[in-house]
N, C-alpha and C. Protein backbone atom coordinates (compact mmCIF):
# COMPACT_ATOMS: atom_id res chain seq x y z
N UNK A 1 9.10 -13.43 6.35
CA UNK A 1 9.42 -12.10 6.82
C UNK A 1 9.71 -11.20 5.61
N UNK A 2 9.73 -9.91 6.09
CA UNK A 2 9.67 -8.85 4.77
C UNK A 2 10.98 -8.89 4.46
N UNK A 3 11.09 -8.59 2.97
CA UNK A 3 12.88 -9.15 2.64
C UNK A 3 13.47 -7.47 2.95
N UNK A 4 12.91 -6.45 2.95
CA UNK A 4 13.26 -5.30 2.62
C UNK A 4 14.04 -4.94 3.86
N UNK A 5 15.30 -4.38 4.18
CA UNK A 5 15.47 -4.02 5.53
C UNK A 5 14.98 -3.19 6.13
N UNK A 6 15.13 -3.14 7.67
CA UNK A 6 14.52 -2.34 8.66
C UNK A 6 14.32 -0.75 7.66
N UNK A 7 16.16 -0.75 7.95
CA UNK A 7 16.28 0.77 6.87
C UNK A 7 15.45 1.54 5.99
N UNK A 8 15.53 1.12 5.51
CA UNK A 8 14.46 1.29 4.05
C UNK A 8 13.14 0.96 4.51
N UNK A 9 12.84 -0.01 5.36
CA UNK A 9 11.45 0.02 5.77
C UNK A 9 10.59 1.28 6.57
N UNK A 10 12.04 1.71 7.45
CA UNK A 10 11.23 2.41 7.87
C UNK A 10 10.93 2.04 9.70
N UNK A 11 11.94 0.84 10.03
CA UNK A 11 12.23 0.23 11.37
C UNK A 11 11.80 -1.15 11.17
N UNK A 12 11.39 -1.47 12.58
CA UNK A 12 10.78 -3.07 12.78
C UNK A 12 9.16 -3.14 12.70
N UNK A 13 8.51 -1.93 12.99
CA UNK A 13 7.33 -1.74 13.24
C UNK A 13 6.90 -2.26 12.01
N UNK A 14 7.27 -0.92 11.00
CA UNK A 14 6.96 -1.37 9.60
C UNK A 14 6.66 -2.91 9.05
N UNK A 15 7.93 -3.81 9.42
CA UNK A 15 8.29 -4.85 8.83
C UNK A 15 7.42 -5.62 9.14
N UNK A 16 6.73 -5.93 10.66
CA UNK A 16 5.92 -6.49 11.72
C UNK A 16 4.36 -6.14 10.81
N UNK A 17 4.18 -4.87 10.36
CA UNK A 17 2.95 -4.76 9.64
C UNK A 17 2.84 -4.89 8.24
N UNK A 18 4.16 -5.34 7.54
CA UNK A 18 4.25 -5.68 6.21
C UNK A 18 3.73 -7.59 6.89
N UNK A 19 4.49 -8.15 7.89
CA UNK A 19 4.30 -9.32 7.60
C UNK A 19 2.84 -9.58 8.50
N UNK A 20 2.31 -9.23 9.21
CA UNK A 20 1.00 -9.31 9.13
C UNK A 20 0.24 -8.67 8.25
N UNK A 21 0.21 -8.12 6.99
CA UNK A 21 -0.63 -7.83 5.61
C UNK A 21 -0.21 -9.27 4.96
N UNK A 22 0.53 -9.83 5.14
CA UNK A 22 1.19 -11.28 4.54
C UNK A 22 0.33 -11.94 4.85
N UNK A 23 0.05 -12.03 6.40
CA UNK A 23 -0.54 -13.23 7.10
C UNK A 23 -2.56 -12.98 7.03
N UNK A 24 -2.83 -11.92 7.03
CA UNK A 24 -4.12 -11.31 6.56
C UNK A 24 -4.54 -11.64 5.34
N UNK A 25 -4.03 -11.56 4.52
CA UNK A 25 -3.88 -11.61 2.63
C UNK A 25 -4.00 -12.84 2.17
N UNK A 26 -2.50 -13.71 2.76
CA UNK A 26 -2.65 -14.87 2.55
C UNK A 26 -2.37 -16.18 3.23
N UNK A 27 -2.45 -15.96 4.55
CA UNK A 27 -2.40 -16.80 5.16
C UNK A 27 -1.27 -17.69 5.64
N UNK A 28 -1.38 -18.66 6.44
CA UNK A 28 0.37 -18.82 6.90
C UNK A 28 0.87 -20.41 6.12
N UNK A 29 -0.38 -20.94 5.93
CA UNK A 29 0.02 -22.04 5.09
C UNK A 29 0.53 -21.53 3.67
N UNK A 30 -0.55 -20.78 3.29
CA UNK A 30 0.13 -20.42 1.71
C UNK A 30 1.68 -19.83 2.03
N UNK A 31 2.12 -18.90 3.00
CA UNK A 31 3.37 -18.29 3.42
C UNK A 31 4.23 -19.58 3.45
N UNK A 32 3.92 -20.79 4.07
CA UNK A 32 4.96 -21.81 4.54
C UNK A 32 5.38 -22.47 2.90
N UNK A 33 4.33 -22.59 2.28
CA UNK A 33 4.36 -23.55 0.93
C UNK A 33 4.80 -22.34 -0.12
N UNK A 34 5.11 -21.36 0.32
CA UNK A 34 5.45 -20.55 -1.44
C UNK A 34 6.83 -19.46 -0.87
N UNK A 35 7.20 -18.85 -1.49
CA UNK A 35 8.41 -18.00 -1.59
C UNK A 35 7.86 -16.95 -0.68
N UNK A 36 7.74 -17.57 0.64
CA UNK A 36 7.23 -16.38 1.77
C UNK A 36 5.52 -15.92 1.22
N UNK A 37 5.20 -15.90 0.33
CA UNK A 37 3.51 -15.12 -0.18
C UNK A 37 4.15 -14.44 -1.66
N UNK A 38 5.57 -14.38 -1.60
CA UNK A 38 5.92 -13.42 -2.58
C UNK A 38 5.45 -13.63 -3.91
N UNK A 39 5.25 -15.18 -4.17
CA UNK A 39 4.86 -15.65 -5.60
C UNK A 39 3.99 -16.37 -5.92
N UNK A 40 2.45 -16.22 -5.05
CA UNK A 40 1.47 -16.42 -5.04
C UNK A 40 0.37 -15.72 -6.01
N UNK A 41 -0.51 -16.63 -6.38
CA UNK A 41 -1.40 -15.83 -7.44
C UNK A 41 -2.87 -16.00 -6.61
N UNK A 42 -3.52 -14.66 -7.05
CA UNK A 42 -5.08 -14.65 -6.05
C UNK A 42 -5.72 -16.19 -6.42
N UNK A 43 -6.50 -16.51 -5.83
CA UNK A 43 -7.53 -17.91 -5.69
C UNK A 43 -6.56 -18.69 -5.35
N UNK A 44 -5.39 -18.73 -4.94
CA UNK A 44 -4.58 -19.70 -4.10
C UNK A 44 -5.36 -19.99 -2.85
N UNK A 45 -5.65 -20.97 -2.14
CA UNK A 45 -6.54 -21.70 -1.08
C UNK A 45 -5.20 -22.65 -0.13
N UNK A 46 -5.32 -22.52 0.91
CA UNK A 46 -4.80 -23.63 1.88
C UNK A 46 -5.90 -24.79 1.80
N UNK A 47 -5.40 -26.17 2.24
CA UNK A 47 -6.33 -27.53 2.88
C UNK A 47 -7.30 -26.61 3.19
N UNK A 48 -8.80 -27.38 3.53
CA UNK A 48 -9.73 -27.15 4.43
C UNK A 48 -10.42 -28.11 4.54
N UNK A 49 -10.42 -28.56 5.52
CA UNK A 49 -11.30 -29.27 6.25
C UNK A 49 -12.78 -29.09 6.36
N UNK A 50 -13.73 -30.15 5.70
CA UNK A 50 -14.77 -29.96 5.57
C UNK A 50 -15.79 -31.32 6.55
N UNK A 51 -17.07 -30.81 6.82
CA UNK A 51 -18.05 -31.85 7.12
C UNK A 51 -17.51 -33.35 6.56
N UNK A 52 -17.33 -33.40 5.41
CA UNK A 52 -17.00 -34.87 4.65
C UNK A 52 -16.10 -34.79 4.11
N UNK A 53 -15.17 -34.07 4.97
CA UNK A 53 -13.46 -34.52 4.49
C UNK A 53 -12.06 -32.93 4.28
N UNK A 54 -11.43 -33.50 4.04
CA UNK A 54 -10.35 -32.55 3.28
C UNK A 54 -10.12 -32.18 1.96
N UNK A 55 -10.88 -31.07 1.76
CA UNK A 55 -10.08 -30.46 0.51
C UNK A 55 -8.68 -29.81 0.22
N UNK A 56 -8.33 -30.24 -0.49
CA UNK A 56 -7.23 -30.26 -0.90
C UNK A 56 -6.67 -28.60 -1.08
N UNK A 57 -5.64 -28.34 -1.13
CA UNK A 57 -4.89 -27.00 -1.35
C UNK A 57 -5.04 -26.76 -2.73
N UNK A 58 -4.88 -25.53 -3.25
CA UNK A 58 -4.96 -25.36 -4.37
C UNK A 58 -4.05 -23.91 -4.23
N UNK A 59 -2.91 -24.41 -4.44
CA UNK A 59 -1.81 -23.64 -4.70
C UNK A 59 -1.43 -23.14 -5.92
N UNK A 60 -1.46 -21.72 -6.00
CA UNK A 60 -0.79 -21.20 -7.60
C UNK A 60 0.16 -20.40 -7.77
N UNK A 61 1.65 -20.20 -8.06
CA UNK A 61 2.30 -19.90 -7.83
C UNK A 61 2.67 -18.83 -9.47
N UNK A 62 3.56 -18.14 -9.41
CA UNK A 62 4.12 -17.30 -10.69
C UNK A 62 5.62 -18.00 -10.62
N UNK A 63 6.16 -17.66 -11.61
CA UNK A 63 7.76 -17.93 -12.01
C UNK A 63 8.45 -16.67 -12.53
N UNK A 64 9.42 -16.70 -11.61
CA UNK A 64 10.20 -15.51 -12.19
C UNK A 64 9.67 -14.24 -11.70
N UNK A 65 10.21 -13.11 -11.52
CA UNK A 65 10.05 -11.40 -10.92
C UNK A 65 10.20 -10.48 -11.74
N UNK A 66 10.60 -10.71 -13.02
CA UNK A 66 10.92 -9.88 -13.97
C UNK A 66 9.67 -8.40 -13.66
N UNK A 67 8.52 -9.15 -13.72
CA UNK A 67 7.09 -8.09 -13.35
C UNK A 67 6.13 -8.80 -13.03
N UNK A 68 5.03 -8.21 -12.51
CA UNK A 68 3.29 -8.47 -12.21
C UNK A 68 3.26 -9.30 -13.28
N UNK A 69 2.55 -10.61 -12.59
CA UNK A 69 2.24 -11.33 -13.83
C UNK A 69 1.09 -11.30 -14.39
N UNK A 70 0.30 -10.33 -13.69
CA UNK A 70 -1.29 -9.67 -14.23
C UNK A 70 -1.75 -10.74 -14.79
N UNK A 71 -1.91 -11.74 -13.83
CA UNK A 71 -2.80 -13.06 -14.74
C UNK A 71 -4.43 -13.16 -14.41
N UNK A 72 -4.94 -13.16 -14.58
CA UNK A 72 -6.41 -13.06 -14.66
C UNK A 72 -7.21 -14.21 -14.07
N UNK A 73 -7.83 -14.22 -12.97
CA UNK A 73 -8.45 -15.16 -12.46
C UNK A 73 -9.94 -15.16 -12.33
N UNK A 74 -10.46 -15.58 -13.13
CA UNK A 74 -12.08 -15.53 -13.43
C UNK A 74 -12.44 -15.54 -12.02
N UNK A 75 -12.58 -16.76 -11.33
CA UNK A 75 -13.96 -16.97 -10.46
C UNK A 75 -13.26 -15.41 -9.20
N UNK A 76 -12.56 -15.00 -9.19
CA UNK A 76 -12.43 -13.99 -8.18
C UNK A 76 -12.41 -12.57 -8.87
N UNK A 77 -12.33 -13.05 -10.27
CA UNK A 77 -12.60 -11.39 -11.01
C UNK A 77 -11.17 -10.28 -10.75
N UNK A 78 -10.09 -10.89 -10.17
CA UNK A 78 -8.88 -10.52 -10.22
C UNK A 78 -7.37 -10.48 -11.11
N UNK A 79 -6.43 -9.83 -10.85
CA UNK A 79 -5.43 -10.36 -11.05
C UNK A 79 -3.80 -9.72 -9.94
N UNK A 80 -4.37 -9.89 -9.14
CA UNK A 80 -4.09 -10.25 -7.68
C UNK A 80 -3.11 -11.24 -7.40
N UNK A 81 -1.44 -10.51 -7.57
CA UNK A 81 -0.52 -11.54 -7.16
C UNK A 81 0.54 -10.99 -6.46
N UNK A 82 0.94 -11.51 -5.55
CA UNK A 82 2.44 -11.17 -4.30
C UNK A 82 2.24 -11.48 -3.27
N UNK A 83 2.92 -11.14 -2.34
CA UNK A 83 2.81 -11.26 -0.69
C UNK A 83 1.40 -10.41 -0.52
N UNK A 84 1.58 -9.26 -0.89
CA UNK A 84 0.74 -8.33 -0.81
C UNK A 84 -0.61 -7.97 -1.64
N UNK A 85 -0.64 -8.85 -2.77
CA UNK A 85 -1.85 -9.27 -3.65
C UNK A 85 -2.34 -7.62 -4.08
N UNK A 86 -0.97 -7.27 -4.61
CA UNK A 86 -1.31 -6.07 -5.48
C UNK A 86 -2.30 -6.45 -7.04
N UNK A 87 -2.85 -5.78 -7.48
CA UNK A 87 -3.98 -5.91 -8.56
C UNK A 87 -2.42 -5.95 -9.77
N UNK A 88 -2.57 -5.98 -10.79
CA UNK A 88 -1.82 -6.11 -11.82
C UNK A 88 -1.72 -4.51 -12.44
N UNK A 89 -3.03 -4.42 -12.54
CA UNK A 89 -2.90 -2.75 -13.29
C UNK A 89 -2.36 -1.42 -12.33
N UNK A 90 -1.90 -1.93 -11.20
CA UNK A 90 -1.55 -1.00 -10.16
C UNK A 90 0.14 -1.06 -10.40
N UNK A 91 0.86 -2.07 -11.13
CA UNK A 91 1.94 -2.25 -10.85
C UNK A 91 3.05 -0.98 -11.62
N UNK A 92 2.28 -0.75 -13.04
CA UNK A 92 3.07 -0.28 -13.72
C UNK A 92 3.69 1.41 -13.09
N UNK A 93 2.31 1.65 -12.58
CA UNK A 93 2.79 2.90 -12.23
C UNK A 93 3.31 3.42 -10.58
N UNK A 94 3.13 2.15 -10.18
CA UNK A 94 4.04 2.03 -8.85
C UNK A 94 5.57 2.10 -9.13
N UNK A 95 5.89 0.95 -10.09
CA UNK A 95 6.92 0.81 -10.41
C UNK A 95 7.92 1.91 -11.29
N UNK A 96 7.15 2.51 -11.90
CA UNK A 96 7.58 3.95 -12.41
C UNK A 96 7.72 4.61 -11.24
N UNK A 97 6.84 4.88 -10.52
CA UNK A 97 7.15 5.92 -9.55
C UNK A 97 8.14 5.65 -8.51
N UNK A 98 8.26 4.57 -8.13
CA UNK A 98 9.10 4.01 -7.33
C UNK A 98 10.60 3.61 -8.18
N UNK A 99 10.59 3.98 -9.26
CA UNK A 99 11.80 3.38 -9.74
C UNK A 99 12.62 1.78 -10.23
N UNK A 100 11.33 1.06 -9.75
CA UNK A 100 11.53 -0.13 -9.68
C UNK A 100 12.45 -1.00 -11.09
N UNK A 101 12.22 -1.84 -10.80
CA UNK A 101 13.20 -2.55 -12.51
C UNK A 101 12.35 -4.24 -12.44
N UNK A 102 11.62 -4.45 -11.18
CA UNK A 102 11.17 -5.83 -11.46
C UNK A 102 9.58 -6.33 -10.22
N UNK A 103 9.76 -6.92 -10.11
CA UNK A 103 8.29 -7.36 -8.72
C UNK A 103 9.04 -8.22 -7.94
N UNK A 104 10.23 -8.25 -7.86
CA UNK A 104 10.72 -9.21 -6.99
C UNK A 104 10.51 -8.53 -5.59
N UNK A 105 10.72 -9.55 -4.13
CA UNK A 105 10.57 -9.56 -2.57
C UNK A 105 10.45 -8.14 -2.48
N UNK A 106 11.85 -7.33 -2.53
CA UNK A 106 12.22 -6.13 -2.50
C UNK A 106 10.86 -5.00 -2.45
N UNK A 107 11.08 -5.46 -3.84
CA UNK A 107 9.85 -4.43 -4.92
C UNK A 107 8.87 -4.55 -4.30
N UNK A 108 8.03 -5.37 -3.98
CA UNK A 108 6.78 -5.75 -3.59
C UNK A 108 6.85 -5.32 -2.07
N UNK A 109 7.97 -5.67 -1.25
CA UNK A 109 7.61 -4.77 0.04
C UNK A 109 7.99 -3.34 -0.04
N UNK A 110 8.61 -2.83 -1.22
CA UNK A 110 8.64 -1.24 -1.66
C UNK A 110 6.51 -0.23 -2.10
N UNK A 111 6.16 -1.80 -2.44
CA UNK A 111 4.93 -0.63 -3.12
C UNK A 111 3.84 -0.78 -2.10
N UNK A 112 4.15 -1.68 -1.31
CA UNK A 112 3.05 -1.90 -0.42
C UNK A 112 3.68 -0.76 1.15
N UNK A 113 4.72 -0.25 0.87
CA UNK A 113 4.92 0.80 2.13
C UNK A 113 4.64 1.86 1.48
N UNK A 114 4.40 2.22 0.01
CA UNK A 114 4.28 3.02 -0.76
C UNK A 114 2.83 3.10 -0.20
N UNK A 115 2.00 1.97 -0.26
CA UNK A 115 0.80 2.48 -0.57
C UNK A 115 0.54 3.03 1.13
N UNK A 116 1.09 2.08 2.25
CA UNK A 116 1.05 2.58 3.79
C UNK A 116 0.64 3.82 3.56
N UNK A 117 1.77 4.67 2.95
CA UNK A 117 2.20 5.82 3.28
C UNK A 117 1.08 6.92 2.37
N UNK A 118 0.94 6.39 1.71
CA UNK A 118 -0.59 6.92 0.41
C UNK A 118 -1.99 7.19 1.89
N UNK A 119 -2.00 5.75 2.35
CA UNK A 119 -3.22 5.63 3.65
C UNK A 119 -2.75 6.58 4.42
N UNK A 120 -1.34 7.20 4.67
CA UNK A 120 -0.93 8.03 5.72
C UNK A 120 -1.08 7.39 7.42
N UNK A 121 -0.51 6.25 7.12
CA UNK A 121 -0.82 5.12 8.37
C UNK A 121 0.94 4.94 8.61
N UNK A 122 1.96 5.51 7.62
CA UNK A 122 3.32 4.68 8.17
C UNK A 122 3.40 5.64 9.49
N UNK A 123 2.96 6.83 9.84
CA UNK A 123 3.74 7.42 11.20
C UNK A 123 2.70 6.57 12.46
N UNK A 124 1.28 6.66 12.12
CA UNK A 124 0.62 5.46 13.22
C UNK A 124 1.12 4.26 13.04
N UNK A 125 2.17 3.69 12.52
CA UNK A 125 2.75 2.32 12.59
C UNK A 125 3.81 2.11 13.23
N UNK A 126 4.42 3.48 12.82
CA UNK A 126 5.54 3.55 13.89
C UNK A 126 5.51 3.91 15.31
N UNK A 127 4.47 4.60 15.42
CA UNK A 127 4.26 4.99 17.14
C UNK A 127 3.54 3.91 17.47
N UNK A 128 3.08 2.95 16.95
CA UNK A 128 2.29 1.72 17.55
C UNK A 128 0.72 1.87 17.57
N UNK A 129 0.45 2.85 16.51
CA UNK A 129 -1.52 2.95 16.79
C UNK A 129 -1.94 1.92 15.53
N UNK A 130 -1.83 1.05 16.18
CA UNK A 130 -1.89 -0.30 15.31
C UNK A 130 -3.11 -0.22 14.45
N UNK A 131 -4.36 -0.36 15.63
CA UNK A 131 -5.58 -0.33 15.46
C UNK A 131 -6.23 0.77 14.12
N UNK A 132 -5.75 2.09 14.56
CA UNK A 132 -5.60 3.43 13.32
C UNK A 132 -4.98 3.33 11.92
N UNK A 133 -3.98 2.35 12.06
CA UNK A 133 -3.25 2.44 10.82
C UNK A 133 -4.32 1.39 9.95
N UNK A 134 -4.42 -0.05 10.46
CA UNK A 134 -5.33 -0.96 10.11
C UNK A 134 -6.64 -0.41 9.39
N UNK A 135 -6.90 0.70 10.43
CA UNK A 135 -8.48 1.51 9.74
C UNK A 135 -7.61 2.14 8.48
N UNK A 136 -6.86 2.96 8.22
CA UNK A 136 -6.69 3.54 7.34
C UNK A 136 -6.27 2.80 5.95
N UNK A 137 -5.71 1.55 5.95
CA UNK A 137 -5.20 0.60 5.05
C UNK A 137 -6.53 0.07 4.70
N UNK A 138 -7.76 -0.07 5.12
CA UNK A 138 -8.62 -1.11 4.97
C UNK A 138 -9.32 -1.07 3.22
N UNK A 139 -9.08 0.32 2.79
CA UNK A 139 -9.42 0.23 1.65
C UNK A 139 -8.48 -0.16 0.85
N UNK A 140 -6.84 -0.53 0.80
CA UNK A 140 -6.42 -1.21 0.23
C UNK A 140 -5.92 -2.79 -0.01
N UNK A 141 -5.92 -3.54 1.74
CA UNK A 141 -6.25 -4.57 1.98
C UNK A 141 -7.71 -5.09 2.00
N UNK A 142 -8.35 -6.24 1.19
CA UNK A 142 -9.25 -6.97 1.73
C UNK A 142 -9.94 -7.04 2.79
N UNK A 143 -8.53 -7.96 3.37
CA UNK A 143 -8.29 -8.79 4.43
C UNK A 143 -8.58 -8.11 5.73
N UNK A 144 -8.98 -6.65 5.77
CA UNK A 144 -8.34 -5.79 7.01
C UNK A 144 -10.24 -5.82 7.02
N UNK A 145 -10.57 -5.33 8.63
CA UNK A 145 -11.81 -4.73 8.88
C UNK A 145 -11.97 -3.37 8.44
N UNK A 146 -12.86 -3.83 7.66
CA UNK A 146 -13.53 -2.40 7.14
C UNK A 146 -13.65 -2.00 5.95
N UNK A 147 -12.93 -2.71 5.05
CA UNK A 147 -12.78 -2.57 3.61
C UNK A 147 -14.14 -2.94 3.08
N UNK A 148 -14.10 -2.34 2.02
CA UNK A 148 -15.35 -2.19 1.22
C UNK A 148 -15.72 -3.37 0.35
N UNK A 149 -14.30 -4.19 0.25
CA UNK A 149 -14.68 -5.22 -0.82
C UNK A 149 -15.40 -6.94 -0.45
N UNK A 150 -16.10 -6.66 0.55
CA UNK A 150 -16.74 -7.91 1.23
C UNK A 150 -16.31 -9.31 0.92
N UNK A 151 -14.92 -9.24 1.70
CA UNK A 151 -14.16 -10.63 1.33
C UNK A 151 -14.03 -10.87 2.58
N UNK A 152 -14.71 -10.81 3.62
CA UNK A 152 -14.47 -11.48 4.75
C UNK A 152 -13.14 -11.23 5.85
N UNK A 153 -13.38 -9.94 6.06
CA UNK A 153 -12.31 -9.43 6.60
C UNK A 153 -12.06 -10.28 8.24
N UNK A 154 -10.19 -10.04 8.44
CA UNK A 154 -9.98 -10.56 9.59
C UNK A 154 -10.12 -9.84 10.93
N UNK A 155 -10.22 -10.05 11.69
CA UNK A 155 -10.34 -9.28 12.89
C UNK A 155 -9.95 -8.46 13.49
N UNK A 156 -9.61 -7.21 14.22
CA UNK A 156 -8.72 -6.51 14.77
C UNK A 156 -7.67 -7.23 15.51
N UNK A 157 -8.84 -8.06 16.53
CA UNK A 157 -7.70 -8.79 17.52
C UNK A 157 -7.12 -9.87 17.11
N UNK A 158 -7.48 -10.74 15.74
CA UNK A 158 -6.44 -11.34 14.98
C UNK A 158 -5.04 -10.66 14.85
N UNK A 159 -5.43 -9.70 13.85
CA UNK A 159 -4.42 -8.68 13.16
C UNK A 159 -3.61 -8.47 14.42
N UNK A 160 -3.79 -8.04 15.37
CA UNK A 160 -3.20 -7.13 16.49
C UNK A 160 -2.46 -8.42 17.24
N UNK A 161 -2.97 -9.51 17.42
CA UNK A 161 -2.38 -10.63 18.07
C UNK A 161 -0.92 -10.90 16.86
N UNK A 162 -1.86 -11.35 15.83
CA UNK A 162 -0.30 -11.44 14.48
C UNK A 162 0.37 -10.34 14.73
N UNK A 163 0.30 -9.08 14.67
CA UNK A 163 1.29 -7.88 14.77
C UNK A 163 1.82 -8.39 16.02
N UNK A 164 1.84 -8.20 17.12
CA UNK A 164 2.38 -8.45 18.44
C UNK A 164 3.32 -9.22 17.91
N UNK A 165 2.71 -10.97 17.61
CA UNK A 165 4.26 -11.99 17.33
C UNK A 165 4.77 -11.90 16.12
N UNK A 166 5.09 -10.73 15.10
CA UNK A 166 5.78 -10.32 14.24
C UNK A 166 7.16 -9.89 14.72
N UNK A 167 6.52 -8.86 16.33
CA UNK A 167 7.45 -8.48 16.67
C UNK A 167 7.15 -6.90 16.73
N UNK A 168 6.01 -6.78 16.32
CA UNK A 168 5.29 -4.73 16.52
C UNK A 168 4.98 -4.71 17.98
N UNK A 169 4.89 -3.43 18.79
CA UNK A 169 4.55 -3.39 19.54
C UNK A 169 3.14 -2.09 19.63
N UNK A 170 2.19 -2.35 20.51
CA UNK A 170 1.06 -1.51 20.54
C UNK A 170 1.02 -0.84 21.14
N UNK A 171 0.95 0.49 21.14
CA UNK A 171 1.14 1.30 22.02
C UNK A 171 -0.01 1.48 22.95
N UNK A 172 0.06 1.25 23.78
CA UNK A 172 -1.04 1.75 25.47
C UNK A 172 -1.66 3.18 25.41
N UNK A 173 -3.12 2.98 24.92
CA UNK A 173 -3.92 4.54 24.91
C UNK A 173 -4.30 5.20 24.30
């Protein structure tokens, strides 16, 4: 769950669509095995089950919050690390602008409502236009339908099913 409170979030809605960008991003195994998603590095993989067997997890984690650990991951051409799998070169000036002092839980659900609010999706999050806000985030999530970066985006009615048992509610209409 998002460490940031309601308060500062912005209610429950918010929190419900911070932790489904969690569960979109990176999934619920990586969430169960790491510091919530918070200290995950991109090309982290859950098990998968294949034709001839189980591959194995390939978990990568950071140490410490001091900052972005802007580590560089060839085969994905990233450096893509948090709950929220902010890019590295995005951090510095989030964190300036936001005031920040580190990338810890906090921080990281601070720049990712930052960016909500950039999409102009936090007031459709709060009235429940789930579906609208999702469109408007898609160019900064992956994970979301519609984004440009052809990583295999998740579904609406995934997303919208995860939002529901976060605890968001959808508004009718």
């Amino acid at each position: 769950m998002a460490r940031i409170s309601e308060a500062k979030a912005g209610g429950k809605q918010v929190i419900a669509f911070l932790d489904t960008i969690a569960v979109a991003e990176i999934g619920d195994w990586l969430l169960a095995h790491s510091d919530d998603g918070y200290n995950i590095l991109v090309g982290s993989t859950p098990p998968q089950r294949t034709k001839t067997g189980i591959v194995p997890a390939n978990l990568m984690v950071f140490e410490g919050y001091t900052a972005h650990p802007n580590i560089y991951h060839a085969a994905t051409d990233s450096t893509a690390a948090g709950r929220y799998q902010l890019l590295g070169k995005y951090y510095p000036p989030y964190a300036k602008q936001l005031g920040l002092k580190d990338f810890s839980p906090e921080s990281q659900d601070a720049i990712a409502i930052q960016q909500i609010k950039e999409c102009r999706a936090l007031p459709l999050i709060q009235a429940g236009h789930f579906a609208m806000a999702v469109k408007l985030c898609a160019r900064i999530w992956a994970s979301f339908p519609g984004n440009t970066y052809d990583q295999h985006p998740k579904s609406i009615e995934f997303l919208t099913q995860v939002f529901k048992d976060k605890g968001g509610q959808v508004a009718v209409g």
